[in-house]
C-alpha atoms as a PDB file:
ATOM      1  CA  UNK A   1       0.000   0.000   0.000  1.00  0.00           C
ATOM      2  CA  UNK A   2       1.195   3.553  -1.097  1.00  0.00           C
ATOM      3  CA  UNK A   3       2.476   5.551   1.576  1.00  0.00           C
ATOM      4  CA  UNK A   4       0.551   8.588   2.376  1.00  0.00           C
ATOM      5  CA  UNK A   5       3.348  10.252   5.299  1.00  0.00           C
ATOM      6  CA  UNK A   6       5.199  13.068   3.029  1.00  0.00           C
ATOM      7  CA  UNK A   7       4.575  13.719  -0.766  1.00  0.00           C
ATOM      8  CA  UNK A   8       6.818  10.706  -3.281  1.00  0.00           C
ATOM      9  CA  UNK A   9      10.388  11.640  -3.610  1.00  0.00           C
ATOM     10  CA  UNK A  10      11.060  13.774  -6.859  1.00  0.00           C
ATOM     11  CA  UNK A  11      10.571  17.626  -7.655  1.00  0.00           C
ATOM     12  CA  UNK A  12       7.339  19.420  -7.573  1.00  0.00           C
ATOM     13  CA  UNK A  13       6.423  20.870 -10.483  1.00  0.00           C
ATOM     14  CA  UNK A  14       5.850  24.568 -10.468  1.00  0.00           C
ATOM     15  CA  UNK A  15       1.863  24.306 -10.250  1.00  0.00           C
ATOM     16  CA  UNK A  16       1.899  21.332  -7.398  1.00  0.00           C
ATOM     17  CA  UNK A  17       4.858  23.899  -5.566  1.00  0.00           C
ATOM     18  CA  UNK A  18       2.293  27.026  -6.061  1.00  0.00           C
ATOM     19  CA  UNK A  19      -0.975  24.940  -4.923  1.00  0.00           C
ATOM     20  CA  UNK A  20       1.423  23.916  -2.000  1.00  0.00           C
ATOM     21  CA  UNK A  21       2.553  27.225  -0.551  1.00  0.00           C
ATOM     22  CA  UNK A  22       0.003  28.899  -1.288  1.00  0.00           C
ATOM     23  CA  UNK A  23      -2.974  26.891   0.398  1.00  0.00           C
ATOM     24  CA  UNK A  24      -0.747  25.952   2.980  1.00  0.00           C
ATOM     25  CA  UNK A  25      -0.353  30.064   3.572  1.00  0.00           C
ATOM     26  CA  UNK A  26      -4.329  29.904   3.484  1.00  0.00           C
ATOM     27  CA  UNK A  27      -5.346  27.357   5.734  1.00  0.00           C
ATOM     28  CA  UNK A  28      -2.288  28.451   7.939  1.00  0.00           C
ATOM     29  CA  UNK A  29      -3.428  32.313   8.022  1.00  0.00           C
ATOM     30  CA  UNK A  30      -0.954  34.196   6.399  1.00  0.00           C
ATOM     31  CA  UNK A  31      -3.873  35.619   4.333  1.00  0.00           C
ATOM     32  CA  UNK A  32      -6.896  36.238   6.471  1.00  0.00           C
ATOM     33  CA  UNK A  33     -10.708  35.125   5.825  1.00  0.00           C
ATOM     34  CA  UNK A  34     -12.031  37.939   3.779  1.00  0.00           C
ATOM     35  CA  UNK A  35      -8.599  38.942   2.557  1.00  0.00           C
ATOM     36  CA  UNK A  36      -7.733  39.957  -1.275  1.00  0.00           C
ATOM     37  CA  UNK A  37      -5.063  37.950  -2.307  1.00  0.00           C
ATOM     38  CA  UNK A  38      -1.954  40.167  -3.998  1.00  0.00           C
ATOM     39  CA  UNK A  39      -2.200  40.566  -7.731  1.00  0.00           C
ATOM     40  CA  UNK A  40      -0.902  38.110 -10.104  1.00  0.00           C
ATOM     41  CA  UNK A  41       2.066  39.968 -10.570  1.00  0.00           C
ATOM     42  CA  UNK A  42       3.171  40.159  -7.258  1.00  0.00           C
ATOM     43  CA  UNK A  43       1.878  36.383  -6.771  1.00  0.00           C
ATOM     44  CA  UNK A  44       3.869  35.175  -9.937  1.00  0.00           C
ATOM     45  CA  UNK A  45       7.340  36.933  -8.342  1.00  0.00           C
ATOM     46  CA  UNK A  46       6.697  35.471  -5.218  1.00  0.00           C
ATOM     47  CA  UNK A  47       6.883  31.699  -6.377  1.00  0.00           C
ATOM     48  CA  UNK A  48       8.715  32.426  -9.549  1.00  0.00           C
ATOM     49  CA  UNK A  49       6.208  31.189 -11.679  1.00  0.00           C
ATOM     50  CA  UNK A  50       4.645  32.526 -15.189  1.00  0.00           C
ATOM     51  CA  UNK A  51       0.959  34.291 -14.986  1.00  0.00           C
ATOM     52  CA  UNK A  52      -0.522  30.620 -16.331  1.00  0.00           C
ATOM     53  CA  UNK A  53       0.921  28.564 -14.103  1.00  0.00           C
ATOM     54  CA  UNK A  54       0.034  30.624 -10.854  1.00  0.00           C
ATOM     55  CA  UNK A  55      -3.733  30.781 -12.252  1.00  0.00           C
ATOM     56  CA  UNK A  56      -3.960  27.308 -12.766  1.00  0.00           C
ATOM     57  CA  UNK A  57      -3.017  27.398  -9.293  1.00  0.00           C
ATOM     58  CA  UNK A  58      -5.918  29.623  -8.077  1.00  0.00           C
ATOM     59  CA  UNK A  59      -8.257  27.417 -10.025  1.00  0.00           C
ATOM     60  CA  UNK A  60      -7.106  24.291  -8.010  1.00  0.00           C
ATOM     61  CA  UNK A  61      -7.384  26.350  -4.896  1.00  0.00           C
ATOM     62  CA  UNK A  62     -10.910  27.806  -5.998  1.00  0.00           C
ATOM     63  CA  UNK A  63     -11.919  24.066  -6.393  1.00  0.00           C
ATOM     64  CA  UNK A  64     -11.166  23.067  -2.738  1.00  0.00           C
ATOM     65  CA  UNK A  65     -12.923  25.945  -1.885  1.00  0.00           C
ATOM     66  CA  UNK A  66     -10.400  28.158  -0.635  1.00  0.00           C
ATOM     67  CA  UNK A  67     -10.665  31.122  -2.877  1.00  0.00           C
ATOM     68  CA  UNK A  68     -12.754  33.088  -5.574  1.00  0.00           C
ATOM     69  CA  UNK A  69     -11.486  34.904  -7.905  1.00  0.00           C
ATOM     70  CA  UNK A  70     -14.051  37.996  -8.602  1.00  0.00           C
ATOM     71  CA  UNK A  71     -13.273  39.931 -11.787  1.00  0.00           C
ATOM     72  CA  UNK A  72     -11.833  43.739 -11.452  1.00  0.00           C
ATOM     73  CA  UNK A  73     -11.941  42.624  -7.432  1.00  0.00           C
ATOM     74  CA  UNK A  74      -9.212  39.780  -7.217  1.00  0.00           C
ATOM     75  CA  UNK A  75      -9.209  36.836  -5.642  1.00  0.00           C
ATOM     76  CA  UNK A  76     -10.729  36.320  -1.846  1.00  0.00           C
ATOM     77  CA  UNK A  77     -10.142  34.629   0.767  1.00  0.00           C
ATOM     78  CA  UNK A  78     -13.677  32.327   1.345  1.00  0.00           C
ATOM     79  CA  UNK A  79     -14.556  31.833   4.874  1.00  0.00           C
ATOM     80  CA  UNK A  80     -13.662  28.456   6.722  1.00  0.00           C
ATOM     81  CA  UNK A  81     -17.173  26.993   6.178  1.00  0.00           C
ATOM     82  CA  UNK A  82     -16.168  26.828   2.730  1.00  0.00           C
ATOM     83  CA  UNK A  83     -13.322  24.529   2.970  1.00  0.00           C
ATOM     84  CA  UNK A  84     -13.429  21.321   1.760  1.00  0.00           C
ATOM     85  CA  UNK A  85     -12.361  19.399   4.959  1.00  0.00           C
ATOM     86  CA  UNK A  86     -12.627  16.117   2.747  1.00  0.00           C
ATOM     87  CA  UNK A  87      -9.834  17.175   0.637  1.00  0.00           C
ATOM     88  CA  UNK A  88      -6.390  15.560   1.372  1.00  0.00           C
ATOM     89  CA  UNK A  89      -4.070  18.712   0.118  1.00  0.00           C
ATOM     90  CA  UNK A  90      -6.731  21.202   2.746  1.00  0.00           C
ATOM     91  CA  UNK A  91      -6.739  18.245   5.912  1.00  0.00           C
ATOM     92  CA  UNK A  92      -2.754  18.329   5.570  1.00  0.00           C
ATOM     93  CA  UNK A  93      -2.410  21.825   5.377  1.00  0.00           C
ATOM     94  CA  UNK A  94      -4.760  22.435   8.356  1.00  0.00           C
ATOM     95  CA  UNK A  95      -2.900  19.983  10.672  1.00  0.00           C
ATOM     96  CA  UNK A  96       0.560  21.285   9.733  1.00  0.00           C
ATOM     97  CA  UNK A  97      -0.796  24.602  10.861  1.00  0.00           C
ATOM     98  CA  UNK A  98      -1.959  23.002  14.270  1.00  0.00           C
ATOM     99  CA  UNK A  99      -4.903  22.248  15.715  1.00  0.00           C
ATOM    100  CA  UNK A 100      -6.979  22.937  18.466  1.00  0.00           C
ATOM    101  CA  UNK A 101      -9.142  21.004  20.402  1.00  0.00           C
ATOM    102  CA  UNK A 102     -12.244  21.631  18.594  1.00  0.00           C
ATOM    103  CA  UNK A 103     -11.003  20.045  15.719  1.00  0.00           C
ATOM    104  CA  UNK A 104      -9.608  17.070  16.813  1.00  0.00           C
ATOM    105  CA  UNK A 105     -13.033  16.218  18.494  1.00  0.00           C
ATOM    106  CA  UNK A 106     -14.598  16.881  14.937  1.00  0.00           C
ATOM    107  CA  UNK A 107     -12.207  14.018  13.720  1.00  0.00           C
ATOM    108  CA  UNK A 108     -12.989  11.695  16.267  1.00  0.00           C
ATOM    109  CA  UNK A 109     -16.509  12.266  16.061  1.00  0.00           C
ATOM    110  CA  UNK A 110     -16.284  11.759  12.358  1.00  0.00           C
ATOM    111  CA  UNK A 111     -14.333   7.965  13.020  1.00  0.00           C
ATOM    112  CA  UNK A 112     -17.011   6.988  15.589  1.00  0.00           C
ATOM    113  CA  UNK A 113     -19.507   7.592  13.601  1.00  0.00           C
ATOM    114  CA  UNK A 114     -17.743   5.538  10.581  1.00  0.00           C
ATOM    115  CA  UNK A 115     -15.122   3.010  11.951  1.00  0.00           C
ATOM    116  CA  UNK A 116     -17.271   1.157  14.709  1.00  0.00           C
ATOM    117  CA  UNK A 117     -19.803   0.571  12.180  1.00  0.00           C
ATOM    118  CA  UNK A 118     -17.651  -0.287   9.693  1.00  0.00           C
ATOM    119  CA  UNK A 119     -16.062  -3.093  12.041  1.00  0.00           C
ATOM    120  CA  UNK A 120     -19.505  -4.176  12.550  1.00  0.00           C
ATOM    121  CA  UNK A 121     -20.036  -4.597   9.242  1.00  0.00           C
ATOM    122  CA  UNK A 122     -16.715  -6.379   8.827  1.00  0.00           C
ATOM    123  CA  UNK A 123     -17.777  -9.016  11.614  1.00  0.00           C
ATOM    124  CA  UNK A 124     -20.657  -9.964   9.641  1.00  0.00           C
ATOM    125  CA  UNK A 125     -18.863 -10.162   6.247  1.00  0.00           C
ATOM    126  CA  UNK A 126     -15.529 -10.522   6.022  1.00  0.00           C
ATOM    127  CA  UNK A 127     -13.734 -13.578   4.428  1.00  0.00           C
ATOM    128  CA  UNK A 128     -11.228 -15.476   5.562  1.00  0.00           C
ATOM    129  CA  UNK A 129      -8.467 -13.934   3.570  1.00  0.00           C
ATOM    130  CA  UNK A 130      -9.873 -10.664   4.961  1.00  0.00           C
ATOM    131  CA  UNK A 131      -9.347 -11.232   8.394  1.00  0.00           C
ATOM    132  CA  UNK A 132      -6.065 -12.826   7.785  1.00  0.00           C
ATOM    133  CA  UNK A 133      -4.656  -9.842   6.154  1.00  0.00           C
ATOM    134  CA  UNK A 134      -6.278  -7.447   9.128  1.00  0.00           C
ATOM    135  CA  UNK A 135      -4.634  -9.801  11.810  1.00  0.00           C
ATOM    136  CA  UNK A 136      -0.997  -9.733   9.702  1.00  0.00           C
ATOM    137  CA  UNK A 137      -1.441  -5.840   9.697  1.00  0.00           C
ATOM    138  CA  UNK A 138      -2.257  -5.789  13.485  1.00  0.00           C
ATOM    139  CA  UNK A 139       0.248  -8.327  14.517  1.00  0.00           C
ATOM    140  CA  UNK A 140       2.782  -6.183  12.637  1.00  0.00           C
ATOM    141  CA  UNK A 141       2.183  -3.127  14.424  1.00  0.00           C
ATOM    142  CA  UNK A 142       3.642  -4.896  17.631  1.00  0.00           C
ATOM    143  CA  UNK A 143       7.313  -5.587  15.967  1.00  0.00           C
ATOM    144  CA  UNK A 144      10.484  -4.565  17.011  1.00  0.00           C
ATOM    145  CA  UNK A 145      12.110  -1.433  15.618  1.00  0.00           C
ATOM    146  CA  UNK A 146       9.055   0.776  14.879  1.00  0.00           C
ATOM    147  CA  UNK A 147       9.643   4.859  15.608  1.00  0.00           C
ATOM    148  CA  UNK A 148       6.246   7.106  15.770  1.00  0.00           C
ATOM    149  CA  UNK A 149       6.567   7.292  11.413  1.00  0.00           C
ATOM    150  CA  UNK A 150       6.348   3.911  10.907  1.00  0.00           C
ATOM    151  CA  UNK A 151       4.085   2.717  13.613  1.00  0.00           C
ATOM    152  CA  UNK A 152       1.502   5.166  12.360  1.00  0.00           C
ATOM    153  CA  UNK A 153       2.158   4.436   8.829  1.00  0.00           C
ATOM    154  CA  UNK A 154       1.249   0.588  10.361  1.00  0.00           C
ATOM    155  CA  UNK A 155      -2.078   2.052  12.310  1.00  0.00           C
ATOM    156  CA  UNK A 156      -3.075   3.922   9.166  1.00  0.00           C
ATOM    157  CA  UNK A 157      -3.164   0.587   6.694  1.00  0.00           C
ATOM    158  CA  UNK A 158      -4.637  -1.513   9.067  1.00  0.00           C
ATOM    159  CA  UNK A 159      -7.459   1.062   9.599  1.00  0.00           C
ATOM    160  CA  UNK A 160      -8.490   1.349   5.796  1.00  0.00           C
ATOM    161  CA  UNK A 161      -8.049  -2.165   5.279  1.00  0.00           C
ATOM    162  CA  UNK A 162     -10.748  -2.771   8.121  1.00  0.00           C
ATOM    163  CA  UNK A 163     -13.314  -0.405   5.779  1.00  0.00           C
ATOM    164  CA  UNK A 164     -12.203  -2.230   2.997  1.00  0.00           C
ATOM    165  CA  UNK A 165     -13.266  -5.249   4.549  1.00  0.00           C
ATOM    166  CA  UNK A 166     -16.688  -4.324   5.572  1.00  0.00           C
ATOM    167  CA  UNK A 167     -17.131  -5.290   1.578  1.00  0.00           C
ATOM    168  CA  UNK A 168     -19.146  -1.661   1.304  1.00  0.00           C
ATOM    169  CA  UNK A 169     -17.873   0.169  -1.250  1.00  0.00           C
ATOM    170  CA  UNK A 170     -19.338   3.926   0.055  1.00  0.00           C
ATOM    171  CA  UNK A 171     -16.933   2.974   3.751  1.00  0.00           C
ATOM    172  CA  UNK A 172     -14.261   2.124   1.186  1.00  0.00           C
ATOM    173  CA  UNK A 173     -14.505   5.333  -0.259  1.00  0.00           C
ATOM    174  CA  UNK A 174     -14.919   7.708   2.377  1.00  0.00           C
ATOM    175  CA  UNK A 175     -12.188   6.276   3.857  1.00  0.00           C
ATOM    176  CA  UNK A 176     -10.219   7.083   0.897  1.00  0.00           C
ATOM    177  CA  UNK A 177     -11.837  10.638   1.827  1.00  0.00           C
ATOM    178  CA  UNK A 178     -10.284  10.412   5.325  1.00  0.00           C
ATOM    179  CA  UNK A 179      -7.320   9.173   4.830  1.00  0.00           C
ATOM    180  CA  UNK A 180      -5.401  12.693   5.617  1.00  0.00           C
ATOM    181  CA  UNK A 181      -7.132  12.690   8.615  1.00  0.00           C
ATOM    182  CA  UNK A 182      -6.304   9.476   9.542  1.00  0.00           C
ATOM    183  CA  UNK A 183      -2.562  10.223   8.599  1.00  0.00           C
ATOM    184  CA  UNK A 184      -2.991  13.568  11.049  1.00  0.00           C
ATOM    185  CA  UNK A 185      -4.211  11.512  14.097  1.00  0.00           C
ATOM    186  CA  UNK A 186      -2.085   8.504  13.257  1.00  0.00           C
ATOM    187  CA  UNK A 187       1.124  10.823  13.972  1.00  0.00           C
ATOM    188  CA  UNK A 188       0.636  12.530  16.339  1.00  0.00           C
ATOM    189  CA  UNK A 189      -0.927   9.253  18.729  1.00  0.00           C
ATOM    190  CA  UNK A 190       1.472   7.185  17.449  1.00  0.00           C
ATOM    191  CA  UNK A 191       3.848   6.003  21.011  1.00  0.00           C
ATOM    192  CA  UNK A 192       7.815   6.914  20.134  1.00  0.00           C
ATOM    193  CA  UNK A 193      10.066   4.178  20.756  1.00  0.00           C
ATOM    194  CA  UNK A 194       7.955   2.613  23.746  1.00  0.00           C
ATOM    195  CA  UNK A 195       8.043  -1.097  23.494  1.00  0.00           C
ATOM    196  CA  UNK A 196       5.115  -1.301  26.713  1.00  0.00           C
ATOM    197  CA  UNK A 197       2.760   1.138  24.739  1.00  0.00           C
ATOM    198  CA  UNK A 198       3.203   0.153  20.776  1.00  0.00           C
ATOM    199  CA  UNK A 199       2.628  -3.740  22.377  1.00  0.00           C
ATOM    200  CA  UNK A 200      -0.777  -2.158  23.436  1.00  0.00           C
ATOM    201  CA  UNK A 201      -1.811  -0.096  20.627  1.00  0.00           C
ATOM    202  CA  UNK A 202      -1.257  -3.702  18.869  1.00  0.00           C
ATOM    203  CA  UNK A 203      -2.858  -5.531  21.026  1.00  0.00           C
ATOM    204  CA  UNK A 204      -6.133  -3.330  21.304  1.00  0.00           C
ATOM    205  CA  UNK A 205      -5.888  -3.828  17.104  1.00  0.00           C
ATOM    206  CA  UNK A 206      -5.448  -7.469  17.105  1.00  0.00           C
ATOM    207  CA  UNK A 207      -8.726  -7.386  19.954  1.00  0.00           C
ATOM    208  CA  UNK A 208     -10.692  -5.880  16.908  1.00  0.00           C
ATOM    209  CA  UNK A 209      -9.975  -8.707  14.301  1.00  0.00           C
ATOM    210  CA  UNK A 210     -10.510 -11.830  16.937  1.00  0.00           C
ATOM    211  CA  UNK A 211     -13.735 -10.076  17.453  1.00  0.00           C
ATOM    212  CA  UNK A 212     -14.524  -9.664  13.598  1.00  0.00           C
ATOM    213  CA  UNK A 213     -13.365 -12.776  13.856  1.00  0.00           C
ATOM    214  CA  UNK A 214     -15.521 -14.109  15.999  1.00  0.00           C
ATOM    215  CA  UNK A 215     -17.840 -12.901  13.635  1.00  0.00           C
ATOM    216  CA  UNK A 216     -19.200 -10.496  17.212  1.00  0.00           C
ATOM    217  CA  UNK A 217     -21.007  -7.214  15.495  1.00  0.00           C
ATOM    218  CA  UNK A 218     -21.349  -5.552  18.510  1.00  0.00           C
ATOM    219  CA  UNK A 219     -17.479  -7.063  20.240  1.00  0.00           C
ATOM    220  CA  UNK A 220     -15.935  -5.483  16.758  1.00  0.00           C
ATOM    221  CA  UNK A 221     -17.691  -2.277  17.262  1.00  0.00           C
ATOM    222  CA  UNK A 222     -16.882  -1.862  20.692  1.00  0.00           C
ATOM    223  CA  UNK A 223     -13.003  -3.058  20.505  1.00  0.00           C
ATOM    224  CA  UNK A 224     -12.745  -0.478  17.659  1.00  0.00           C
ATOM    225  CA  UNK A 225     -14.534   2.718  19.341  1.00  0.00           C
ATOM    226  CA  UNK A 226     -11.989   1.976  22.220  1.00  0.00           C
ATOM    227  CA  UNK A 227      -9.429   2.350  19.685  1.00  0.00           C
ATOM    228  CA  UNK A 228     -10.478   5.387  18.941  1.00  0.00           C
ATOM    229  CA  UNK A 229     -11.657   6.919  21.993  1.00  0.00           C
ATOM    230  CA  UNK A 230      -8.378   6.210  23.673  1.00  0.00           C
ATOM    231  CA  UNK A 231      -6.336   7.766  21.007  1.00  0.00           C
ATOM    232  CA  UNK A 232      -8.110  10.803  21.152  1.00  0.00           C
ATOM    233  CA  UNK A 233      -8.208  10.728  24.975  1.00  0.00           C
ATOM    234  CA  UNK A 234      -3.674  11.134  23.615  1.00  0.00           C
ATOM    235  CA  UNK A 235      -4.164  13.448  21.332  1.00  0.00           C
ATOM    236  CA  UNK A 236      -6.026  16.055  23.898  1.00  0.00           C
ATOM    237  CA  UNK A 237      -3.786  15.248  26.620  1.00  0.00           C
ATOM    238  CA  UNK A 238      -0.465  16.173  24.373  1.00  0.00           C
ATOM    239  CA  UNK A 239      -2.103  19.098  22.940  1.00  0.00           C
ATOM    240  CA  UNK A 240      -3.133  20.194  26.615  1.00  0.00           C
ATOM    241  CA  UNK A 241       0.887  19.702  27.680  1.00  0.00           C
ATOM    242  CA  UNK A 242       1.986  21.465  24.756  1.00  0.00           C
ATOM    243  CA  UNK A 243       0.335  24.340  26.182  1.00  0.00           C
ATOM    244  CA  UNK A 244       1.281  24.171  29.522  1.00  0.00           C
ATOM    245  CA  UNK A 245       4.340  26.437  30.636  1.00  0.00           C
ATOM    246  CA  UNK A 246       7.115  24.400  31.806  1.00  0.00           C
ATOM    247  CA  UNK A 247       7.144  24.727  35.333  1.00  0.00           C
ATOM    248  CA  UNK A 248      10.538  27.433  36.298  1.00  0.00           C
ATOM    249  CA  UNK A 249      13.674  25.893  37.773  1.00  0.00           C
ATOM    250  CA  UNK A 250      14.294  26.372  41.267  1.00  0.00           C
END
């Protein structure tokens, strides 16, 4: 499975380079809600582009809804509301920005509402090659030698082969539609170099496919909303410490 932690190795061309700076300078504030975007001109210097390429650019923008383009006004800055939160380039750029707790309860309101179901649905009709592949993928996140990257590149295949295997082809695609949030979450709940606490993150995994396997609907929903309710239980707590001022020598 294609890694999705960090763009392929290679140069960008000049419109992915634009589409990248530029939203990420979006979603990341640099140019307010409501804002007119500088001219073309000024735009094209900037990234050292020609006039085509950096309108292509707006276009791609405009299309994740992002920006208009008015004529004789410029191009605007749309209001959050308007962002399409499905799209992988806009759910990257908002979590390298950072995020706040508001949004990482969105997230995780988002997966309960999806994954436990989905596991459900994966209990009553997964085959056997199914569940063998999700019990390789859990048993794998327990191994020796993971850091936080690769763990969470682990948690992330293991959690869209699970919707793949609920054999419903709308969880299969929204979870195509998720996947930068997953990728988000993934790294920053993701244990670093603890042997005790990557052996329980696999562990509560491999409790989700003996349930499926079990063929339990309600064990496989359960096992997987723990899952998820503990790792955003991690995610709050870290942001909360990241905001509290280290306490002053004495």
């Amino acid at each position: 499975m294609p890694s999705r932690f960090g763009r392929p190795a290679g140069k960008r061309t000049s419109h992915r380079l634009v589409v990248d700076e530029l939203g990420q300078a979006v979603v990341g504030g640099e140019f307010a809600v409501g804002e007119i975007l500088p001219g073309d001109l000024e735009l094209a210097a900037r990234f050292n582009v020609s006039r085509t390429v950096l309108r292509e650019a707006m276009k791609t923008l405009a299309a994740k809804g992002l920006v208009l383009a008015r004529a004789r006004i410029g191009t605007r800055v749309l209001p959050r509301a308007s962002w399409n939160l499905f799209d992988s380039d806009v759910l990257t750029w908002r979590f390298n920005a950072g995020v706040d707790e508001d949004f990482l309860r969105h997230v995780c309101e988002v997966r309960l509402a999806l994954e436990p179901y989905a596991a459900g649905l994966a209990a009553r009709r997964a085959t056997d090659a199914d569940i063998a592949r999700m019990m390789r993928l859990a048993v794998a996140m327990g191994k020796a030698g993971h850091d936080g990257q690769t763990l969470a590149q682990a948690d992330l295949e293991f959690h869209l082969s699970l919707l793949e295997s609920s054999l419903n082809p709308f969880m299969h695609t929204v979870g195509s539609l998720i996947e930068a949030a997953l990728v988000g979450v993934f790294r920053r709940t993701s244990p670093r170099a603890d042997a005790t606490e990557i052996d329980r993150v696999a562990m509560a995994h491999i409790r989700i496919v003996e349930e499926i396997r079990r063929r339990n609907e309600e064990g496989a929903r359960g096992a997987m909303e723990h899952v998820i309710r503990v790792g955003q239980e991690r995610l709050l707590h870290d942001l909360r410490a990241q905001r509290t001022p280290a306490a002053p020598q004495v």
